[in-house]
C-alpha atoms as a PDB file:
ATOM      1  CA  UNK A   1      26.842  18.503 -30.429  1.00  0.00           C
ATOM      2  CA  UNK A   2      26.741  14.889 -29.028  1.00  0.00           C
ATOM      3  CA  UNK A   3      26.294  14.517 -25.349  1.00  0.00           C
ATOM      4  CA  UNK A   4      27.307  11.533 -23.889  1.00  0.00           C
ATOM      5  CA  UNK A   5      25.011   8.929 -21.907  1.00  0.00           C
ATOM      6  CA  UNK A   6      26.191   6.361 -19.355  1.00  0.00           C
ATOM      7  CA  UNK A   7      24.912   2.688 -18.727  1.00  0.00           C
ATOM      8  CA  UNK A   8      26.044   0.929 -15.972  1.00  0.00           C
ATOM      9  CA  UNK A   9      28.359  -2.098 -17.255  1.00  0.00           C
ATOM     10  CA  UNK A  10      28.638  -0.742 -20.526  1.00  0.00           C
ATOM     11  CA  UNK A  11      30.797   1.871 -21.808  1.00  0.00           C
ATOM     12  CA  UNK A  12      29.849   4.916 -22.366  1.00  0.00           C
ATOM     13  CA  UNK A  13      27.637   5.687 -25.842  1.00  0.00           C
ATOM     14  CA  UNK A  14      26.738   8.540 -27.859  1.00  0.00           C
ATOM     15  CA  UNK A  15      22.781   9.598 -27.012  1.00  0.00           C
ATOM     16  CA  UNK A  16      22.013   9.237 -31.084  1.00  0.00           C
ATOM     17  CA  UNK A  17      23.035   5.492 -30.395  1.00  0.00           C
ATOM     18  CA  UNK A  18      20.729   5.475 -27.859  1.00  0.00           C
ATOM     19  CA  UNK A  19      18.290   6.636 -29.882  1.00  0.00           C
ATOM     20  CA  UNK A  20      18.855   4.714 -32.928  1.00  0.00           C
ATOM     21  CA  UNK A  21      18.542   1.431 -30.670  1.00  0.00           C
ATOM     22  CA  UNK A  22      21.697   0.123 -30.178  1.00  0.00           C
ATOM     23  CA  UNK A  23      22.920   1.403 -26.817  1.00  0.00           C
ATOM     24  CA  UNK A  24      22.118  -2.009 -25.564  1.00  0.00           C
ATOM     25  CA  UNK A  25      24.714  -4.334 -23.584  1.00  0.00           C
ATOM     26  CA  UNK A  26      25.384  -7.509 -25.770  1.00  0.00           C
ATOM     27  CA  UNK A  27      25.941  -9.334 -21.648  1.00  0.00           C
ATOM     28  CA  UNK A  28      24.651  -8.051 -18.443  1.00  0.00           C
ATOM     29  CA  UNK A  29      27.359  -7.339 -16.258  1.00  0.00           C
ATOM     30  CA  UNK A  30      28.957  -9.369 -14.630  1.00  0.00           C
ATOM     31  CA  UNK A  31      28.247  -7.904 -11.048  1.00  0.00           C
ATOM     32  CA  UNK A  32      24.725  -7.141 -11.515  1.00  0.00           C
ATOM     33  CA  UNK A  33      22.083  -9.600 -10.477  1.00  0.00           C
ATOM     34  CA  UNK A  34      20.491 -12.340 -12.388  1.00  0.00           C
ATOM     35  CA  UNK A  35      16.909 -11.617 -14.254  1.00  0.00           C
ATOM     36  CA  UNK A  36      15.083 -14.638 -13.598  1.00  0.00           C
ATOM     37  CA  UNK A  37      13.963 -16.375 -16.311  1.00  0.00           C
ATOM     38  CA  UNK A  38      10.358 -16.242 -17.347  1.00  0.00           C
ATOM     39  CA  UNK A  39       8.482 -19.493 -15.892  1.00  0.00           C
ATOM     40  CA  UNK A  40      10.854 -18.992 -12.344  1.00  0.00           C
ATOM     41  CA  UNK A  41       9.186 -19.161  -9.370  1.00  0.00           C
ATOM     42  CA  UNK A  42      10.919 -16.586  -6.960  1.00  0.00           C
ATOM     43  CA  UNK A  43       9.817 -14.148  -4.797  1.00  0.00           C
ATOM     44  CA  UNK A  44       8.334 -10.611  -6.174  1.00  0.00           C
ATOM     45  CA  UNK A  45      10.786  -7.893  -5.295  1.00  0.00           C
ATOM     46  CA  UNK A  46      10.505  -6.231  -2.153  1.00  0.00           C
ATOM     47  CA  UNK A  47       9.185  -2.981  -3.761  1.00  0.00           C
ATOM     48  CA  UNK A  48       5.592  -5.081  -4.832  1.00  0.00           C
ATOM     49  CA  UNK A  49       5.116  -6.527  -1.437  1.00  0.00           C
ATOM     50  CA  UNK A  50       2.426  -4.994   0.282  1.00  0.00           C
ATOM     51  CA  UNK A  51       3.476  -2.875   2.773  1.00  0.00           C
ATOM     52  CA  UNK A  52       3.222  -2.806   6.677  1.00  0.00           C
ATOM     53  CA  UNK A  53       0.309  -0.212   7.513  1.00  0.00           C
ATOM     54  CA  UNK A  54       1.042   2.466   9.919  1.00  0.00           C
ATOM     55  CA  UNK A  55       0.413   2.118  13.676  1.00  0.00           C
ATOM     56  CA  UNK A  56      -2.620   4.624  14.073  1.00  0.00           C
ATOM     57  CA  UNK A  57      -1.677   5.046  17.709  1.00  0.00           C
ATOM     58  CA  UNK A  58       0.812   6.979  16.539  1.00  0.00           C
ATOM     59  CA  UNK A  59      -0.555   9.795  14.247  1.00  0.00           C
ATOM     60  CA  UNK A  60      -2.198  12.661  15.357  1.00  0.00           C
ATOM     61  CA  UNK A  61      -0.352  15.652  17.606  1.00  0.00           C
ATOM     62  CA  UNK A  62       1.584  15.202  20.615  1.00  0.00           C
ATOM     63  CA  UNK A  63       3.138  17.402  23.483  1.00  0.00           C
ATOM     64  CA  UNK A  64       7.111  16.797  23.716  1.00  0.00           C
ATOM     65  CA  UNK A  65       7.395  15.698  27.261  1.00  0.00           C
ATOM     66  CA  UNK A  66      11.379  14.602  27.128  1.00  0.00           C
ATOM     67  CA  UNK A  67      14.085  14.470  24.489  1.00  0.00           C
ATOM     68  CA  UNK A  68      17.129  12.340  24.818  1.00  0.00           C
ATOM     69  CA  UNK A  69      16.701  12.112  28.970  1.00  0.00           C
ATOM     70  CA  UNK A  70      16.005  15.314  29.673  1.00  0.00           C
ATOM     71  CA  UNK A  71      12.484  16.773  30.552  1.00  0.00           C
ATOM     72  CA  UNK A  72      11.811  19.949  28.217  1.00  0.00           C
ATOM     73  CA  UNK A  73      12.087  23.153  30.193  1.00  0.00           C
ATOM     74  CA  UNK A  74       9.504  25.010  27.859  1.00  0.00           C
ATOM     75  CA  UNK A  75       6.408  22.283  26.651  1.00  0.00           C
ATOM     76  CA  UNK A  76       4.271  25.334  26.157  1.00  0.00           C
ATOM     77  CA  UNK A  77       4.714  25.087  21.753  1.00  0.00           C
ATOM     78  CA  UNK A  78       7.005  22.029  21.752  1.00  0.00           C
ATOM     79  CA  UNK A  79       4.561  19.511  19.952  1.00  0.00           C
ATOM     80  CA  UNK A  80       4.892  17.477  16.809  1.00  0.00           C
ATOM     81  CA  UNK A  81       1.906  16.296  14.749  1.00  0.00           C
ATOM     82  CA  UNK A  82       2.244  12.689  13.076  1.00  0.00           C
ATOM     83  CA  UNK A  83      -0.495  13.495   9.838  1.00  0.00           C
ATOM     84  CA  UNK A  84      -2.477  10.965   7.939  1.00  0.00           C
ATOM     85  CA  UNK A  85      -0.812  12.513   4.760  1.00  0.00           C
ATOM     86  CA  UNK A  86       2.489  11.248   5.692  1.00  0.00           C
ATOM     87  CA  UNK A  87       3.475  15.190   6.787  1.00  0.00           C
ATOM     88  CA  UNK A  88       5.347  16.227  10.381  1.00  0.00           C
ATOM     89  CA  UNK A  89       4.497  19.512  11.708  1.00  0.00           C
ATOM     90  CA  UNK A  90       5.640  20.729  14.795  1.00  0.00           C
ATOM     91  CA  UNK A  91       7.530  23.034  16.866  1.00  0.00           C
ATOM     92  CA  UNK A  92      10.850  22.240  19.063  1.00  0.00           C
ATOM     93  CA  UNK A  93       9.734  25.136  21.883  1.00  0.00           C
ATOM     94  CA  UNK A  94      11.391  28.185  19.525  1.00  0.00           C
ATOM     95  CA  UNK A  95      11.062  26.969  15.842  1.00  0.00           C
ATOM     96  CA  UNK A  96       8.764  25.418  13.558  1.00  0.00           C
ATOM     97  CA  UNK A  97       9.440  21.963  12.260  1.00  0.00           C
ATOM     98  CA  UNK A  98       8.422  20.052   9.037  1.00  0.00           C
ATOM     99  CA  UNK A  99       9.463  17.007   7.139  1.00  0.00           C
ATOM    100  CA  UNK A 100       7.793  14.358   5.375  1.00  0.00           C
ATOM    101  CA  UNK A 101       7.771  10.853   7.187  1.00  0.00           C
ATOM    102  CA  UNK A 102       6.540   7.174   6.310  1.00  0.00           C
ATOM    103  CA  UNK A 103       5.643   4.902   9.447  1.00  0.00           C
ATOM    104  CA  UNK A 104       5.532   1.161   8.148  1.00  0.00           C
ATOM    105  CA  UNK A 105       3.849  -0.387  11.391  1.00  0.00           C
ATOM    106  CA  UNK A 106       6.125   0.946  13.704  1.00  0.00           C
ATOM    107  CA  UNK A 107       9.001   1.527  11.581  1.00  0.00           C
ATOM    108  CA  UNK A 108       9.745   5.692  11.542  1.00  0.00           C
ATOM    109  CA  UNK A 109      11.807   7.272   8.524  1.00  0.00           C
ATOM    110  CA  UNK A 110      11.667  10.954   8.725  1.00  0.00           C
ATOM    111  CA  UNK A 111      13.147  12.826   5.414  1.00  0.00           C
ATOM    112  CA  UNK A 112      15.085  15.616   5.993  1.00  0.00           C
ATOM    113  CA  UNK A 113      14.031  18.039   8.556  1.00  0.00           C
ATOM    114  CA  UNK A 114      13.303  22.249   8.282  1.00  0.00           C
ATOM    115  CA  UNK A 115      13.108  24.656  10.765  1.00  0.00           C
ATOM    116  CA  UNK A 116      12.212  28.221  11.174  1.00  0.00           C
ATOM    117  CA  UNK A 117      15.506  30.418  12.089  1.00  0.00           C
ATOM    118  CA  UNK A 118      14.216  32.441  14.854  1.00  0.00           C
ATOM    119  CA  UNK A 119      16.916  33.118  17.955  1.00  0.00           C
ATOM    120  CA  UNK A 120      15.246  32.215  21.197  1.00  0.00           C
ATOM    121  CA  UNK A 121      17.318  32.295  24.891  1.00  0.00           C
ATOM    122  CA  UNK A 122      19.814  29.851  25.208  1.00  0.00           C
ATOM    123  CA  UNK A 123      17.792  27.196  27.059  1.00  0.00           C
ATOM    124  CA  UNK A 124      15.562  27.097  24.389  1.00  0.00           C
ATOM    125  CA  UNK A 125      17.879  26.741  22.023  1.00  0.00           C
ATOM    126  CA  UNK A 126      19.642  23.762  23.460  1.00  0.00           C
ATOM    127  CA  UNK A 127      15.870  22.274  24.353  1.00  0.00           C
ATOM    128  CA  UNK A 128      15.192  22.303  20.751  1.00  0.00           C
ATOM    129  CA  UNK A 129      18.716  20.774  19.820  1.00  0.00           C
ATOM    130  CA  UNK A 130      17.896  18.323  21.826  1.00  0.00           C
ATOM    131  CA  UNK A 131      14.343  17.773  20.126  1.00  0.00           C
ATOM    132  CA  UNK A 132      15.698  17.810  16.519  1.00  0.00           C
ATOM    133  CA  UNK A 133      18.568  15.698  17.043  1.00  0.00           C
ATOM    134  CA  UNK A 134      15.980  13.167  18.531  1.00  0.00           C
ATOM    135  CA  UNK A 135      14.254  13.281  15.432  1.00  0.00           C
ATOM    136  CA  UNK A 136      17.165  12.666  13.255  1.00  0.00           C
ATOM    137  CA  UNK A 137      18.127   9.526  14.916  1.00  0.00           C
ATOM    138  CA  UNK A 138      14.838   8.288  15.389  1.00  0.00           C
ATOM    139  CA  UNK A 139      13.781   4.767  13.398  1.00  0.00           C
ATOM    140  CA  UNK A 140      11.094   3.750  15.338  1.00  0.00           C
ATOM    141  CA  UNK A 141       7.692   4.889  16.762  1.00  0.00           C
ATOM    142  CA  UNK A 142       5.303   3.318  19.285  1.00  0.00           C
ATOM    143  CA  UNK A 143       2.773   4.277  21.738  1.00  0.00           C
ATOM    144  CA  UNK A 144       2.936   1.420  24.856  1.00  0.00           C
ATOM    145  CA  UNK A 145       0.558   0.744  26.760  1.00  0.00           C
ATOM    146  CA  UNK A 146       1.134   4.240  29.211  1.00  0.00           C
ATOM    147  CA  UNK A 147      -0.126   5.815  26.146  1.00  0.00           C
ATOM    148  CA  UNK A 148       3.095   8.407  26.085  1.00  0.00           C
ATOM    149  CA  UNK A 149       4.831   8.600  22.577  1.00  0.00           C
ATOM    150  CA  UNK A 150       8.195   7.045  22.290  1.00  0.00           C
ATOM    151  CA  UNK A 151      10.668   7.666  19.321  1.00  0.00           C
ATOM    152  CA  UNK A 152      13.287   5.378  19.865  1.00  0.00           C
ATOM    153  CA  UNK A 153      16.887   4.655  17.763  1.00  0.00           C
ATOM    154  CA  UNK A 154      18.433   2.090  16.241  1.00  0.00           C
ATOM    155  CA  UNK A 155      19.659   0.449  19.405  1.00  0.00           C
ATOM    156  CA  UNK A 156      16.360   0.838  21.207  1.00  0.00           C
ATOM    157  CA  UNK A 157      16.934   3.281  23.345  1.00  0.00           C
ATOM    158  CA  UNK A 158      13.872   6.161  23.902  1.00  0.00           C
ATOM    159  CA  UNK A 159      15.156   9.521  22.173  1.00  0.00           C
ATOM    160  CA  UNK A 160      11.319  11.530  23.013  1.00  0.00           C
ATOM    161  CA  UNK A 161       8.669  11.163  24.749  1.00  0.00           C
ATOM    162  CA  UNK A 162       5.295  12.885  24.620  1.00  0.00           C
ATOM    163  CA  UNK A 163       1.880  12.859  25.790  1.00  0.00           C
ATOM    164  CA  UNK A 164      -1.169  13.005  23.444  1.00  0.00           C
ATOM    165  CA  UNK A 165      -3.007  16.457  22.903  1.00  0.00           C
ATOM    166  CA  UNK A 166      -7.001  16.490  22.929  1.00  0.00           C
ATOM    167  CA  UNK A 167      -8.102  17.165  19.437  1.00  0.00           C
ATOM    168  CA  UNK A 168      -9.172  20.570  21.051  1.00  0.00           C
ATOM    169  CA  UNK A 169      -5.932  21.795  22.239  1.00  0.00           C
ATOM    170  CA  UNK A 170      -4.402  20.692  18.799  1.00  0.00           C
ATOM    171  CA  UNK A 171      -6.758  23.220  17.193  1.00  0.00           C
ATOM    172  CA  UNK A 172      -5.561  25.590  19.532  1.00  0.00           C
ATOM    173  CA  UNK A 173      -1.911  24.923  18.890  1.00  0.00           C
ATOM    174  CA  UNK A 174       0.044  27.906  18.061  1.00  0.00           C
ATOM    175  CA  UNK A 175       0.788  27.876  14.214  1.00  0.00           C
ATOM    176  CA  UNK A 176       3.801  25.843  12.797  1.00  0.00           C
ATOM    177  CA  UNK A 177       5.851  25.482   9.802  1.00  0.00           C
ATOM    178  CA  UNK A 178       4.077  23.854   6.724  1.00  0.00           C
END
């Protein structure tokens, strides 16, 4: 059996025509963009630029002090840790939290976030709402000059705060999701 393979702007072709050569597009589409011709002179696409490096301020692990204008009730486990490897660990004051992250200067995309599913009281529970929903809407990172973590949205505004642990207590941290 034939199975069918899709290019955009073309219509669709049988995969043996693909293989045979001729699943080619005699004309780019007409809404695609233009491939510049071989002695042009434009930019390189964003994707080979060199990219902004991290602010180092911000790695490393970090007490939750406030999320979205609230102090945390519970700081005793809430605590996220920024890793060199591009890995967030932390806990929201009940569950364990991990996601993969890239920080381009101060630029903060988290990827989707996990969580342990333990039930904790109800306080807790709407701390670490608070704390996740933070994350999610977080796009930037910076540490000011007061030295406090700030995750901030789109519009500026400072979603968490949190103070810096000593490499000692981070050691000590209770253990989170991986």
């Amino acid at each position: 059996m034939l199975s069918r393979l899709a290019i955009p702007g073309c219509l669709p072709l049988v995969a043996w025509l693909a293989a045979a050569g001729l699943a080619g597009c005699a004309a780019p589409p007409a809404h695609g963009p233009a491939v510049p011709a071989a002695g042009d002179a434009s930019p390189a696409p964003a994707a080979t630029r060199p990219a902004v490096p991290p602010d180092p301020a911000v790695l490393g692990v970090w007490k939750i002090e406030q999320a979205r204008a609230a102090p945390l009730l519970h700081k005793l486990n809430a605590r996220l840790d920024f890793a060199p490897d591009g890995r967030l660990v932390g806990n929201g004051g009940c569950n364990g939290i991990t996601s993969a992250y890239t920080l381009q200067g101060n630029r903060l995309t988290l990827g989707p976030l996990a969580t342990t599913r333990k039930t904790c009281n109800e306080a807790l529970m709407e701390q670490e709402d608070r704390v996740l929903t933070a994350l999610e809407r977080a796009v930037t990172a910076r540490v000011p000059p007061h030295g406090l973590l700030e995750l901030l949205d789109a519009d500026g505004t400072v979603l968490l705060r949190g103070s810096r642990l000593p490499p000692a207590s981070a050691a000590s941290a209770p253990p989170t999701v991986r």
